[in-house]
Protein backbone atom coordinates (compact mmCIF):
# COMPACT_ATOMS: atom_id res chain seq x y z
CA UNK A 1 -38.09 7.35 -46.04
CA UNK A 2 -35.62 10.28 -44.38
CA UNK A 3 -36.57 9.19 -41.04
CA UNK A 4 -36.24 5.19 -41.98
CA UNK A 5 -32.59 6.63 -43.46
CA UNK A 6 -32.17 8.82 -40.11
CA UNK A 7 -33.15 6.17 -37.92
CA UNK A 8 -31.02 3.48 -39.18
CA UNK A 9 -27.96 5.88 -39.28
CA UNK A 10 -28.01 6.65 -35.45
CA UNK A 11 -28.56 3.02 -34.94
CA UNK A 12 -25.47 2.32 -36.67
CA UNK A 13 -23.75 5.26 -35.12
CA UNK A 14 -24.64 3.75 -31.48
CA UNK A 15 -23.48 0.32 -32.32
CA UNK A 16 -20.20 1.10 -33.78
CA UNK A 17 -19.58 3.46 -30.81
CA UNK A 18 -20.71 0.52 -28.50
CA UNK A 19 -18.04 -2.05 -30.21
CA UNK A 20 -15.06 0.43 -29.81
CA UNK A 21 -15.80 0.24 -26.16
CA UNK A 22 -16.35 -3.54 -25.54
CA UNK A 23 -12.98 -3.34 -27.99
CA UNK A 24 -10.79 -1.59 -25.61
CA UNK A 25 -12.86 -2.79 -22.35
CA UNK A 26 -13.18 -6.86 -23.30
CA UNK A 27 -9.24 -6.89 -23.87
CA UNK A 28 -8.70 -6.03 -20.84
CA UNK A 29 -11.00 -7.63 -18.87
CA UNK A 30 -9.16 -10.82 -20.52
CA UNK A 31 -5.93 -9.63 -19.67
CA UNK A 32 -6.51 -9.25 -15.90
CA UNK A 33 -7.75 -13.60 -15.87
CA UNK A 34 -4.20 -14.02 -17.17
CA UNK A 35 -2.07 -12.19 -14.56
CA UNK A 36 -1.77 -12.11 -10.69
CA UNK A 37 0.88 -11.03 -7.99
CA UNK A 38 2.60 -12.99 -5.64
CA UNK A 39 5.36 -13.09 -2.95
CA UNK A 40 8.24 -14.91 -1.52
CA UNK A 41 9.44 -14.67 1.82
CA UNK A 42 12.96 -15.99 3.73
CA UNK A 43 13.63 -14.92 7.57
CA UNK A 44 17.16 -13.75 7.37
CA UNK A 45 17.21 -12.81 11.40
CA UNK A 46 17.60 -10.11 13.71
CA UNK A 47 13.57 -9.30 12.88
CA UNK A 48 14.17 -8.80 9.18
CA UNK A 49 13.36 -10.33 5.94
CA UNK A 50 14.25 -11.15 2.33
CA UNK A 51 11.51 -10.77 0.11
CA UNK A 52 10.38 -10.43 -3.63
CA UNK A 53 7.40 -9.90 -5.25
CA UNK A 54 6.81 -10.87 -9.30
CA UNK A 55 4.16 -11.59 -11.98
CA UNK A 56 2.90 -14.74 -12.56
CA UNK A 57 1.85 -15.50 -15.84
CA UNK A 58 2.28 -17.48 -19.02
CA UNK A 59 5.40 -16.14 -21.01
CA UNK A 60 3.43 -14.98 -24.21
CA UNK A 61 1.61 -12.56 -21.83
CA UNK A 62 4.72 -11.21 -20.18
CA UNK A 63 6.57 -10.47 -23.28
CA UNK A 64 3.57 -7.71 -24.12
CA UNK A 65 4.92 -5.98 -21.15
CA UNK A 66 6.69 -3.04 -21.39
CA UNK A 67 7.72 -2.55 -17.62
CA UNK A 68 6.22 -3.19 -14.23
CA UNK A 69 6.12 0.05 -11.96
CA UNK A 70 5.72 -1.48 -8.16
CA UNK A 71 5.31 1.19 -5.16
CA UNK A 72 6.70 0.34 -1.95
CA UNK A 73 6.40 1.50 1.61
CA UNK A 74 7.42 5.34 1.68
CA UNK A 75 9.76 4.26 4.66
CA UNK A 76 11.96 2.12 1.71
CA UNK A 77 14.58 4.63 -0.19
CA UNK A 78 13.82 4.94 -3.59
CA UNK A 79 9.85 3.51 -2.91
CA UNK A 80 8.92 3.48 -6.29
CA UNK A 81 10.94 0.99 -8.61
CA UNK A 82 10.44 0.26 -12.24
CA UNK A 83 11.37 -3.37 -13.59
CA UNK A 84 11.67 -4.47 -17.47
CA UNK A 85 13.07 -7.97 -17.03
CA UNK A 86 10.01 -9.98 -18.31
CA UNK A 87 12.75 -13.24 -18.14
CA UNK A 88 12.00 -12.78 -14.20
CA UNK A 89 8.74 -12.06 -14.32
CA UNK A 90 9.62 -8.75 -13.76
CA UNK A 91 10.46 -9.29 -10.25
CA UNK A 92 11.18 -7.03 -7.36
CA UNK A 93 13.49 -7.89 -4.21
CA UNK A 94 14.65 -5.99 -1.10
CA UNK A 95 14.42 -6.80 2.45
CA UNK A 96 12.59 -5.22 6.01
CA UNK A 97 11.08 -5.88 8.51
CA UNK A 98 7.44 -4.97 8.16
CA UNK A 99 4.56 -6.19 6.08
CA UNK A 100 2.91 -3.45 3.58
CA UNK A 101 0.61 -2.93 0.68
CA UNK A 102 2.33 -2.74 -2.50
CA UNK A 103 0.91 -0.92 -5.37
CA UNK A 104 1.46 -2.37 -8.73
CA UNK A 105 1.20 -0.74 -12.33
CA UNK A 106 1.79 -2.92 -15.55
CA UNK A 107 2.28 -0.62 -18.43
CA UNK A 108 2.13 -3.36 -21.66
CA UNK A 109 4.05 -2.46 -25.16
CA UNK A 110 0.44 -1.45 -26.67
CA UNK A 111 0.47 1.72 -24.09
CA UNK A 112 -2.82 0.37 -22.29
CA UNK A 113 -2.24 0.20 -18.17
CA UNK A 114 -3.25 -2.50 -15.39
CA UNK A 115 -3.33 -1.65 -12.17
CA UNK A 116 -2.73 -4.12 -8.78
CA UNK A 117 -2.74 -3.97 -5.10
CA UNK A 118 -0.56 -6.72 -3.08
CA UNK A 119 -0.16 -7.51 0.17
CA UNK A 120 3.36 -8.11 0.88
CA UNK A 121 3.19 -11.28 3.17
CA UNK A 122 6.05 -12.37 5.38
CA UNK A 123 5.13 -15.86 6.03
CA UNK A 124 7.91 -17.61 4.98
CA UNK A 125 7.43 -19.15 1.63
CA UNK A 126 9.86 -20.48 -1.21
CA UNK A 127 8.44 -20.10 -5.28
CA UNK A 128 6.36 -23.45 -4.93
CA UNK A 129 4.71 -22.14 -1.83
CA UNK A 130 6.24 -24.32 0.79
CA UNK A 131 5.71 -22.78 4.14
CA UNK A 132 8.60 -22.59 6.70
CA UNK A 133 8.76 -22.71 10.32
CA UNK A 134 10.19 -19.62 11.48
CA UNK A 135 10.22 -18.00 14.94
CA UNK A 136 7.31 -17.19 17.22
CA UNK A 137 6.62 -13.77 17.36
CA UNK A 138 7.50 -11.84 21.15
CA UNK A 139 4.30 -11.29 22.86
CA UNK A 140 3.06 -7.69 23.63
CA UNK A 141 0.15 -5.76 24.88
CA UNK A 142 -2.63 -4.59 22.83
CA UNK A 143 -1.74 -1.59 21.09
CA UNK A 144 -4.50 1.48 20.19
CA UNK A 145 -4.29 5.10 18.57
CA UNK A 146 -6.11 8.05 20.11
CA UNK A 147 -6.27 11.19 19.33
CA UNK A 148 -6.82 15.12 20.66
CA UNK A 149 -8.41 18.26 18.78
CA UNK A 150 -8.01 22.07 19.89
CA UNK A 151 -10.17 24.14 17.59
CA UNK A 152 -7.82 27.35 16.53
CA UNK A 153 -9.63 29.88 14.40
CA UNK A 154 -11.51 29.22 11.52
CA UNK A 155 -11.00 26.03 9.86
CA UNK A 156 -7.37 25.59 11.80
CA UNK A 157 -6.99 22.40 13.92
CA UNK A 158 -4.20 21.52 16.11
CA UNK A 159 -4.06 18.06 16.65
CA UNK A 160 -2.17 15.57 18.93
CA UNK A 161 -2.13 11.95 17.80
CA UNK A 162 -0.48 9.10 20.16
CA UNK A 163 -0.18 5.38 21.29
CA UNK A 164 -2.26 3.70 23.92
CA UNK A 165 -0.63 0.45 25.95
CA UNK A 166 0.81 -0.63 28.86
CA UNK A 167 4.19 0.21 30.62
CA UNK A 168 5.91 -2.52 29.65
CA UNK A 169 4.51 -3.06 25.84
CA UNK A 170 5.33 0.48 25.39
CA UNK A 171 9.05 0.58 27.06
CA UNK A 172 10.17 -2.05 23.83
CA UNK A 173 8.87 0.38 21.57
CA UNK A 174 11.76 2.23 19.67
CA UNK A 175 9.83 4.17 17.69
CA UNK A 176 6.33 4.98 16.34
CA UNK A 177 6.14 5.94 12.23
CA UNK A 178 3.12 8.00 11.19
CA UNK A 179 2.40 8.45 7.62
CA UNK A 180 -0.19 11.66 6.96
CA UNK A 181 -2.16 12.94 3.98
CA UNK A 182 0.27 13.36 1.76
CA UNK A 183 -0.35 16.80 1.22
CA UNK A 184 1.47 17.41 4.28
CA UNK A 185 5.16 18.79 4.34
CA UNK A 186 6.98 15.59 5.19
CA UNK A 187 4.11 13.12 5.46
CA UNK A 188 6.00 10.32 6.91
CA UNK A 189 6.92 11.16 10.80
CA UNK A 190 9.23 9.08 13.06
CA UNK A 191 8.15 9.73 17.07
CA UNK A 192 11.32 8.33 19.35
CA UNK A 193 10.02 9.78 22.64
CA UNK A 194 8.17 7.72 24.51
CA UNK A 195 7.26 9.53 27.54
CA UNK A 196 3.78 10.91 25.88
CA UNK A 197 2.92 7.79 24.23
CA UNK A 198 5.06 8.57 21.21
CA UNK A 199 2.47 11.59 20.32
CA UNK A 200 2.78 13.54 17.45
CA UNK A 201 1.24 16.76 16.78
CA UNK A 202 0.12 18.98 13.94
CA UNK A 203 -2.13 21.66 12.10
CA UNK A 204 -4.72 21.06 9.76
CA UNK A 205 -8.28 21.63 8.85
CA UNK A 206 -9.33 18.27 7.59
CA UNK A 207 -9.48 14.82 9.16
CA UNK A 208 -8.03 11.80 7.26
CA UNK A 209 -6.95 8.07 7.73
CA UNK A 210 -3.43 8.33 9.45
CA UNK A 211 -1.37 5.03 8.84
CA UNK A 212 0.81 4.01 12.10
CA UNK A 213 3.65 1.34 11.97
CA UNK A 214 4.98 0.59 15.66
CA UNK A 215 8.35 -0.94 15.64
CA UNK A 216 10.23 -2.89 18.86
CA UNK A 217 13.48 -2.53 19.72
CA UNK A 218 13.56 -6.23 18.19
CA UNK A 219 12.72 -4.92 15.30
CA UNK A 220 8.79 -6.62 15.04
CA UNK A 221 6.14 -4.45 14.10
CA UNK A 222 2.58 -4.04 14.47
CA UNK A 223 0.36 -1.64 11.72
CA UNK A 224 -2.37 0.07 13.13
CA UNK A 225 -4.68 2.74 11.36
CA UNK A 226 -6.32 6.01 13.03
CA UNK A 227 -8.71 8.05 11.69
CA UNK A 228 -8.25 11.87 12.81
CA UNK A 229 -11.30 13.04 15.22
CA UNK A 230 -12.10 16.90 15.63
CA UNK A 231 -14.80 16.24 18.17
CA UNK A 232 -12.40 15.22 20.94
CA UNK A 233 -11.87 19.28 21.35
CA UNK A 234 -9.33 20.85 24.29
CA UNK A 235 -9.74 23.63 25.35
């Protein structure tokens, strides 16, 4: 009879357990049908354009929202922006020239968290997702990322990333952005000098995913991503 009485006690135990997570995981399963993030777009000229990014969701939903935390490019002052207008749908607008991915973070009234990525897209649209004609694009060269290695001591890299294209391609470059791990000291670089392929150089001892945005003097851009190589050693 104690281990009928023992039994039926840790099958109790497991279920109620088991309902306090389908509790706080079914909720929000539900929540993330109801929600999704979108963009507008308007070419404003001169390469750059106006843009905002918002919820889009029934307005019972929105008013659970506490604020919307969205993280920008960390080229953009003041990158990450809070928003706790839920009569806009808590939107977001600024202006550029680039396309990025934007991190979003719903924190609702209740304290629980949703997390988003978006795609910032520059095709022109307006809110009911017309498309609009807007200027073709310059054409350049084909643009790649390389990389050099010198082993120091120990663990130590130096490194030298850079650019690979052709004279003319890289002569309406103005400048080539590098964003590092960001446990480097200033992890966004600007490179203005083109004369070694916009290279950029640095110390480390592990390789990572370096994120490249090459803008033209007309202020287009093209995103390209490098992974650091240690094999490619100098001596």
């Amino acid at each position: 009879m104690m281990t009928n009485s023992r039994l039926a006690n840790t099958i109790f135990t497991v279920l109620f357990h088991l309902s306090l997570v389908l509790a706080i995981c079914i909720p929000d399963y539900a929540l993330a049908q109801d929600v999704r993030i979108e963009n507008t777009a308007k070419y404003v000229g001169s390469g750059r354009y106006e843009w905002t990014v918002f919820l889009v969701a029934e307005a019972p939903f929105l008013k659970t929202i506490k604020y919307v935390e969205y993280t920008l490019h960390p080229s953009i002052p003041n990158p990450v922006q809070i928003i706790r207008d839920h009569d806009t749908n808590f939107a977001l607008s600024s202006n550029g020239w680039g396309e990025f991915n934007i991190f979003v973070k719903i924190v609702f009234k209740n304290g629980r968290k949703m997390y988003f990525e978006h795609w910032l897209n520059l095709e022109e649209r307006s809110e009911e997702g017309i498309e609009v004609n807007r200027p073709p694009l310059p054409e350049y060269g084909e643009i790649n990322a390389d990389n050099t290695a010198r082993h120091l001591n120990n663990r130590v890299w130096e490194w030298t990333v850079f650019i690979e294209t052709d004279e003319e391609t890289l002569s309406q470059i103005e400048y080539v952005e590098y964003i590092l791990h960001p446990t480097f000291p200033e992890p966004v670089r600007r490179v203005f000098k083109k004369d070694n392929n916009f290279a950029l150089t640095a110390k480390g001892w592990g390789t990572f995913e370096i994120k490249i945005r090459v803008v033209f003097k007309d202020r287009t851009e093209r995103h390209l991503t490098h992974v650091l190589e240690f094999e490619q050693q100098q001596e």
